[in-house]
Structures are given as C-alpha cells and as structure tokens.
N, C-alpha and C. Protein backbone atom coordinates (compact mmCIF):
# COMPACT_ATOMS: atom_id res chain seq x y z
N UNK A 1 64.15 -87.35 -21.42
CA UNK A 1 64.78 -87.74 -20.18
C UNK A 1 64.78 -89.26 -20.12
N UNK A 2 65.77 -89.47 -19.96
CA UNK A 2 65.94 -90.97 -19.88
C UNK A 2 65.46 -91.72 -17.97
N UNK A 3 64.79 -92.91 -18.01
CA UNK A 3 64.84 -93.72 -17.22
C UNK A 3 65.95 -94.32 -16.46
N UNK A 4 66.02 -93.95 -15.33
CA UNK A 4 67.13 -94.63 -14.51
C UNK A 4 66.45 -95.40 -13.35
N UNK A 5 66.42 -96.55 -13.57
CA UNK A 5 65.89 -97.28 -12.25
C UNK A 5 66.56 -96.73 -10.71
N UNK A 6 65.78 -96.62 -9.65
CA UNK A 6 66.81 -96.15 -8.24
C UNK A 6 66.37 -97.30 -7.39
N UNK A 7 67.38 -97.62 -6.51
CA UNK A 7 66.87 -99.10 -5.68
C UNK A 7 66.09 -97.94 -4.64
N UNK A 8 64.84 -98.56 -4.12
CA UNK A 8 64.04 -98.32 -2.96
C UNK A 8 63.99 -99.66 -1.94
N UNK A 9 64.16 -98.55 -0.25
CA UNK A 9 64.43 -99.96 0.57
C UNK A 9 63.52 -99.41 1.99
N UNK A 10 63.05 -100.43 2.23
CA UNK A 10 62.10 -99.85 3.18
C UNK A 10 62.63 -99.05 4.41
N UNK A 11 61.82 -97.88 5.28
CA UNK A 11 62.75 -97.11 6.15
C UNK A 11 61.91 -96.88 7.28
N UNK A 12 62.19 -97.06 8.58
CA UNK A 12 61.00 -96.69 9.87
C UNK A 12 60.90 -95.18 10.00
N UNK A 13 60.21 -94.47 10.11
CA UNK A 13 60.68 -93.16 10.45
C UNK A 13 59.45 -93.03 11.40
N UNK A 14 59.84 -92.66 12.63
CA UNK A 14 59.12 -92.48 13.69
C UNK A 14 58.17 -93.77 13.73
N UNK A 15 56.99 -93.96 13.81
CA UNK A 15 55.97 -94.95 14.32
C UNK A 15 55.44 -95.37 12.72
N UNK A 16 56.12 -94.93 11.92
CA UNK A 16 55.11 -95.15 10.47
C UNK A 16 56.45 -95.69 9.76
N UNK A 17 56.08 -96.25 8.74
CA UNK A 17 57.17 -97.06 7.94
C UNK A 17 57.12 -95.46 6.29
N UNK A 18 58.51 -96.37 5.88
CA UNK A 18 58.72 -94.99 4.70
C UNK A 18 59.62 -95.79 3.82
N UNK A 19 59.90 -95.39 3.20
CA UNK A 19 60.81 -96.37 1.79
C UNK A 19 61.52 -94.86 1.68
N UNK A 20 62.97 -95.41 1.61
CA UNK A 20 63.80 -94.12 0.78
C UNK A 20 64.62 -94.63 0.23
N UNK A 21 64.75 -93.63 -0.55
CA UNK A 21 65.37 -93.24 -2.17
C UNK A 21 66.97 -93.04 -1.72
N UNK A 22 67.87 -93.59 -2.68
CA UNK A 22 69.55 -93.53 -1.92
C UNK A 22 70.10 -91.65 -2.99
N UNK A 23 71.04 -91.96 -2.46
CA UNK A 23 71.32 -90.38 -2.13
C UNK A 23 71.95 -90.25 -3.90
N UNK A 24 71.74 -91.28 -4.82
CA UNK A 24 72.08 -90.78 -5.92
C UNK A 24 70.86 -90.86 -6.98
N UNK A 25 69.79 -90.20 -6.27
CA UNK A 25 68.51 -90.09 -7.01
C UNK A 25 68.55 -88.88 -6.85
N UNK A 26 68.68 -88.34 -5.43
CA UNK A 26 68.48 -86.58 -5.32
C UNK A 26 69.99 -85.99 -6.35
N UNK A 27 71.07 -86.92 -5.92
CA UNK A 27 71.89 -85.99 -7.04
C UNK A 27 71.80 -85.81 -8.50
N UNK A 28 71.06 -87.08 -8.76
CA UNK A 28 70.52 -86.84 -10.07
C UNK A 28 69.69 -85.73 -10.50
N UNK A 29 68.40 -85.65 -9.25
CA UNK A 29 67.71 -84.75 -9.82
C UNK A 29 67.76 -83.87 -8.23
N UNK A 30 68.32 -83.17 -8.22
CA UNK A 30 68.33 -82.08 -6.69
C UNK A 30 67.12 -81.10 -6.56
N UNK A 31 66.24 -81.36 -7.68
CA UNK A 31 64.53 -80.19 -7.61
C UNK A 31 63.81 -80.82 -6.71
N UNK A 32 63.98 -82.41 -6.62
CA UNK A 32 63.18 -83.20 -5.87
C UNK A 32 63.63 -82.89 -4.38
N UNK A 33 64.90 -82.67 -4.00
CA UNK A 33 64.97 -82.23 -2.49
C UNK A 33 64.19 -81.59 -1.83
N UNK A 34 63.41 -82.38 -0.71
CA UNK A 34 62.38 -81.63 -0.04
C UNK A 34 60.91 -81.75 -0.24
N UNK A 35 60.84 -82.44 -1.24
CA UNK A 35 59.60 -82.48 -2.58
C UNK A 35 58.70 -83.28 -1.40
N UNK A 36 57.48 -82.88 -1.93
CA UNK A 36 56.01 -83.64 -1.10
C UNK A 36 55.49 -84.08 -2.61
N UNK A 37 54.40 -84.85 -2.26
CA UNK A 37 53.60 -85.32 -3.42
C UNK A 37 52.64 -86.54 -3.17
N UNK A 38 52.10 -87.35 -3.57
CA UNK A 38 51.57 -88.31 -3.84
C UNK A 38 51.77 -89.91 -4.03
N UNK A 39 51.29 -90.59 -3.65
CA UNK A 39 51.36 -92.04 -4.29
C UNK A 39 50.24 -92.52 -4.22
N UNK A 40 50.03 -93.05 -5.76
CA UNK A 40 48.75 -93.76 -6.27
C UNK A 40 49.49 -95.27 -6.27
N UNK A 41 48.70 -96.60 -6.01
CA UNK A 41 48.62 -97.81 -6.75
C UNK A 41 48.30 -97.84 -7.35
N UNK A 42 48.53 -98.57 -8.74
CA UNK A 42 48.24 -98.78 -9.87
C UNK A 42 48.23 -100.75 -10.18
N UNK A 43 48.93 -100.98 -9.23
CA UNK A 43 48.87 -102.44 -9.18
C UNK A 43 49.46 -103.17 -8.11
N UNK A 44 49.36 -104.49 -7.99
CA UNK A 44 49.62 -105.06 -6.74
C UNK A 44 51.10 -105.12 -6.43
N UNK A 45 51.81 -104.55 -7.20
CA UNK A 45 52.98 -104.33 -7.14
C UNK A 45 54.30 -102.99 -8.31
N UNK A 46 53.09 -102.18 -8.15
CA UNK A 46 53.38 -100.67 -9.35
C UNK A 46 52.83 -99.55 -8.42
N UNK A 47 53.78 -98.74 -8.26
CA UNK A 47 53.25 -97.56 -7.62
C UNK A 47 53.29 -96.24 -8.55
N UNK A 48 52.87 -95.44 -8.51
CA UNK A 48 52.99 -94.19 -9.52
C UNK A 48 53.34 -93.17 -8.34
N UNK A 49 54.37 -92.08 -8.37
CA UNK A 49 54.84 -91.18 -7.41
C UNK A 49 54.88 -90.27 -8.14
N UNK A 50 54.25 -89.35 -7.83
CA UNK A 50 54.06 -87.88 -8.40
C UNK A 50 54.56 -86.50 -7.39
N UNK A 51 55.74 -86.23 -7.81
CA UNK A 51 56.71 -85.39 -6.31
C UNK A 51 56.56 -83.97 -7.25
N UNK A 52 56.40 -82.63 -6.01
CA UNK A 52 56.29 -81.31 -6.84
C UNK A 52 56.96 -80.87 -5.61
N UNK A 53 58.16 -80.55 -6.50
CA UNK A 53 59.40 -79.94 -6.21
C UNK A 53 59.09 -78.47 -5.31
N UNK A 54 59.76 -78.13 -4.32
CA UNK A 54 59.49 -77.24 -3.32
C UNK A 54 58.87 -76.08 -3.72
N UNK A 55 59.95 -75.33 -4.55
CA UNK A 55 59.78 -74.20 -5.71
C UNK A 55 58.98 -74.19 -5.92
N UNK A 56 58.23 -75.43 -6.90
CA UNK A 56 56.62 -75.21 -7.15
C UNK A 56 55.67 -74.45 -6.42
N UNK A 57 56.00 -75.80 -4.93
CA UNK A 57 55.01 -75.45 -3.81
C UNK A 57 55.09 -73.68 -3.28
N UNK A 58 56.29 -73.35 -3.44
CA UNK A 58 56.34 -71.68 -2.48
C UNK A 58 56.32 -70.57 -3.93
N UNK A 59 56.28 -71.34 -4.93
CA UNK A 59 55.50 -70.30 -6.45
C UNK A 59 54.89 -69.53 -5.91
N UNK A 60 53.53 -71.04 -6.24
CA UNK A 60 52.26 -71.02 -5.65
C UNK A 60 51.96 -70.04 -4.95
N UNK A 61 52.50 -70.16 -3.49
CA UNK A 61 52.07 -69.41 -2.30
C UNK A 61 52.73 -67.81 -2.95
N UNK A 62 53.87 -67.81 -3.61
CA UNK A 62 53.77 -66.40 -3.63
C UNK A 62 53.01 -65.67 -4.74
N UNK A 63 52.59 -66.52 -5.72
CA UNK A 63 52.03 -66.12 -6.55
C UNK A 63 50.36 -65.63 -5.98
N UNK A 64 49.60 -66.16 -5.23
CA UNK A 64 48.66 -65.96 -4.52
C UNK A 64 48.86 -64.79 -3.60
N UNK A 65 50.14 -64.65 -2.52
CA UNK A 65 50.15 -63.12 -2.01
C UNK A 65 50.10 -62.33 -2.83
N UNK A 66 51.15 -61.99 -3.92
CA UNK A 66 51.35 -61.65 -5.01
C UNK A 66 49.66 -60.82 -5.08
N UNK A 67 48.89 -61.85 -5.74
CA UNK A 67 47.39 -61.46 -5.95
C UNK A 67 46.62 -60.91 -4.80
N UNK A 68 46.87 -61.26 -3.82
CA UNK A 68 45.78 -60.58 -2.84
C UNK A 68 46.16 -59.64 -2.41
N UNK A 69 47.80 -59.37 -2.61
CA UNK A 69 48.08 -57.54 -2.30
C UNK A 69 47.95 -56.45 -3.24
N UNK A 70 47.92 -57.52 -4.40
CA UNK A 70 47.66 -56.46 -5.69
C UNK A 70 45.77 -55.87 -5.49
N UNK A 71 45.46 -56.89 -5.33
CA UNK A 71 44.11 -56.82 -5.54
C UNK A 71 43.66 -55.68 -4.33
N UNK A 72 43.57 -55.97 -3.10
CA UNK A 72 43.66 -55.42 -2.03
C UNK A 72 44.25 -53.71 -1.93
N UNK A 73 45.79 -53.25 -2.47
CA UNK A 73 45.81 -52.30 -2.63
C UNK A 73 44.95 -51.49 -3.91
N UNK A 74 44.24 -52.03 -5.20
CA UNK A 74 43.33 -51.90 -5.82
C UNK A 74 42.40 -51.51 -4.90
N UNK A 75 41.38 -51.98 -4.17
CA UNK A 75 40.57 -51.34 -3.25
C UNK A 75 40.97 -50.40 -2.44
N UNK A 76 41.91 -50.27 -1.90
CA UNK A 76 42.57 -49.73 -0.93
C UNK A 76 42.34 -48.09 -1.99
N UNK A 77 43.19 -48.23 -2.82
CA UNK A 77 43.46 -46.94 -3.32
C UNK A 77 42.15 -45.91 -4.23
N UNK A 78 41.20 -46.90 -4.16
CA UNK A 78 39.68 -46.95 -5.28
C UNK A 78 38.74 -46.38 -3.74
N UNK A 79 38.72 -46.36 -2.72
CA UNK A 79 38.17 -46.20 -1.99
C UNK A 79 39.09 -44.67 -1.35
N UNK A 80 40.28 -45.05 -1.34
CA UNK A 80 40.30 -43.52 -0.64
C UNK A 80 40.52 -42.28 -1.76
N UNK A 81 40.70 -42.31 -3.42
CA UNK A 81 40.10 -41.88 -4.66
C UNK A 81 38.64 -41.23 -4.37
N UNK A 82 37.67 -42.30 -4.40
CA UNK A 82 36.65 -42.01 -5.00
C UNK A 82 36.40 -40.92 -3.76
N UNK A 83 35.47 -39.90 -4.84
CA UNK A 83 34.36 -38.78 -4.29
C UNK A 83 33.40 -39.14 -3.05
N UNK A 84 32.72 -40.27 -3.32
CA UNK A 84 31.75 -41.10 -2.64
C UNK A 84 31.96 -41.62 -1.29
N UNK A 85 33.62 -42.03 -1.90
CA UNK A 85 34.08 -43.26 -0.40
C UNK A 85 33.66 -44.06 -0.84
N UNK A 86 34.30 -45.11 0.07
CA UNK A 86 33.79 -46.71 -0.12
C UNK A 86 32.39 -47.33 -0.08
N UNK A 87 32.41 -47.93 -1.10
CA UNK A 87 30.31 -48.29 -1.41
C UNK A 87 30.16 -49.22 -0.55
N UNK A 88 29.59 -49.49 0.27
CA UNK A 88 28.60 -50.37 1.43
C UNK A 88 28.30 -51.76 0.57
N UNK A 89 28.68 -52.62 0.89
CA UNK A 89 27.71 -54.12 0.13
C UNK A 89 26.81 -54.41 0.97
N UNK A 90 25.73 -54.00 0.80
CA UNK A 90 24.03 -54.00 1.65
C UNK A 90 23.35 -56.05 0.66
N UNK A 91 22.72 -55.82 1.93
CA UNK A 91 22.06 -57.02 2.33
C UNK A 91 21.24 -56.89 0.40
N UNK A 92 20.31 -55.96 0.07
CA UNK A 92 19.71 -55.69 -1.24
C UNK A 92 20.88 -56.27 -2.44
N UNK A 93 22.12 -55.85 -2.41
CA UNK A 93 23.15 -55.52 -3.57
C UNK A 93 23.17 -57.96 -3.29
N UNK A 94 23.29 -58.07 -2.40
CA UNK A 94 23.73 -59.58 -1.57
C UNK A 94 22.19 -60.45 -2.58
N UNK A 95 21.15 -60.22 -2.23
CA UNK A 95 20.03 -60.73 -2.81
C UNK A 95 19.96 -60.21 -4.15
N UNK A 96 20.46 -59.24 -5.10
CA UNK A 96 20.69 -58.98 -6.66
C UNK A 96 21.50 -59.98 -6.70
N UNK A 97 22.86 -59.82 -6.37
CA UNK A 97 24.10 -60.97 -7.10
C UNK A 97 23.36 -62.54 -6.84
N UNK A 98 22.90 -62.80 -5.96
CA UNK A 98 21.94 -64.47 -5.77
C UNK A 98 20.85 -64.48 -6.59
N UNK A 99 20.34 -63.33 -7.18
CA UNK A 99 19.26 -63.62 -8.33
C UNK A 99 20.34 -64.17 -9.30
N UNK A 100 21.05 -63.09 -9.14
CA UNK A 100 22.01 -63.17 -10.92
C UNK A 100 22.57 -64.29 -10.67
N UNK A 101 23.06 -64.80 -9.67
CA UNK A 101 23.62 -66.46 -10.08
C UNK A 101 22.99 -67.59 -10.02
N UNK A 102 21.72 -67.24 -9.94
CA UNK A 102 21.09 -68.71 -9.76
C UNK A 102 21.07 -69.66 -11.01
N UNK A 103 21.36 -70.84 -10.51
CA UNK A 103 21.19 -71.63 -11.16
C UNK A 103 22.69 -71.66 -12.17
N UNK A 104 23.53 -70.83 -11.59
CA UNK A 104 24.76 -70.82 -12.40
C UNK A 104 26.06 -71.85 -11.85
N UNK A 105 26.71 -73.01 -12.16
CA UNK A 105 27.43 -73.63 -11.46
C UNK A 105 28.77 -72.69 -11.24
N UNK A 106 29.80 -72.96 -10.28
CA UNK A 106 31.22 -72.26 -10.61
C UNK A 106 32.27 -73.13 -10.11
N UNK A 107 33.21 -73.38 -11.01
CA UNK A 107 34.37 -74.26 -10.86
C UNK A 107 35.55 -73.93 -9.99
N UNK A 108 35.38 -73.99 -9.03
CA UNK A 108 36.30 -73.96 -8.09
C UNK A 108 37.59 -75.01 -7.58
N UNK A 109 38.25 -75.49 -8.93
CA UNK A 109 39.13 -76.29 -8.88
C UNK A 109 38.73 -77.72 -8.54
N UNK A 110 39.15 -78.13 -7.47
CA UNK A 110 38.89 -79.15 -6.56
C UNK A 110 37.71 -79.57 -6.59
N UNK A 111 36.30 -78.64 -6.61
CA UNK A 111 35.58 -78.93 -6.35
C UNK A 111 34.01 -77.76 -7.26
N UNK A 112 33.07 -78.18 -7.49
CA UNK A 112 32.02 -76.74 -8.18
C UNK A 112 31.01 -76.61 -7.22
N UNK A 113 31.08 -75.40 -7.18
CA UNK A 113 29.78 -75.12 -6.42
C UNK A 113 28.29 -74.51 -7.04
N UNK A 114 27.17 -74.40 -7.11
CA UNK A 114 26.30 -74.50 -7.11
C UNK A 114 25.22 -75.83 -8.09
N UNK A 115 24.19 -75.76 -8.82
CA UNK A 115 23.64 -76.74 -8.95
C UNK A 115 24.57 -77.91 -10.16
C-alpha cells in the first residue's frame, strides 16, 4: 500500500478541538468511516493514529455473543440431559478450585491476575 499524504486542519467540535481529515481520505479508504482508535505522540511534532474500522469493532461484539450463547445453551441443554440435574457449585467445590490455583498467574489480556 502506498503512502498518500492527506492535509489535516484543525476542527472545533463542540467545546473540544479535533483535526479532520478532508473527504478524499475516507474515499480512499471508506473502512475507516466511522472508525475510533487511538493517538500516540511519538514526537514534538509526529503523531501515530491507529483507527479500527467499525466492522472490526461489531466482529468483536458478535463474536463474543456468538460465545456466550453457544456456551450458555451448552449448560442449558447439559443440565436439563443429565439424570442428576444441575450440580450445585458449593462453597467446598469454591475452596478446591483456590487450592488448585494458587499461586497460578492468569492472563487476562489487558491485564494478569494473580501473583
């Protein structure tokens, strides 16, 4: 992909200032319409803009319902199946899984949780 410089010119929008992009950047690239993202400095006069195109953003989100209905009707259907019925998660089963993870970190993207 080739480099095309786009003029940026500063813009008021409501009480906060904004710089926009002229209308033959989106026709260039029309994924960016709508796009949220980021800006890092990199220097006293270099900005780095990192834009994720809408699509991305509502993937995402459906890819995640996606998972929690799959997952969810998985229980759903494992519980009204089983012989037993649905197994109870008791306070005992709560203090086994905290033995078993101690001391185990877990990467939770953004951020890890334990030691």
């Amino acid at each position: 992909m080739a480099a095309s410089p786009y003029p940026v010119t500063p813009a008021r929008i409501g009480n906060s200032s904004g710089l926009r992009l002229p209308a033959a950047f989106y026709r260039d690239h029309p994924q960016f319409s709508g796009a949220g993202g980021q800006v890092e400095v990199l220097a006293d006069n270099l900005l780095l803009m990192r834009l994720e195109p809408p699509e991305a953003q509502q993937q995402e989100s459906e890819d995640d319902s996606l998972m929690l209905g799959l997952f969810l009707d998985f229980l759903s259907r494992e519980a009204l199946t089983s012989e037993a019925g649905p197994i109870l998660y008791t306070e005992a089963m709560s203090a086994e899984d905290e033995e078993l993870l101690a001391g185990v970190a877990v990467d939770c993207g953004d951020e890890t949780v334990g030691p």
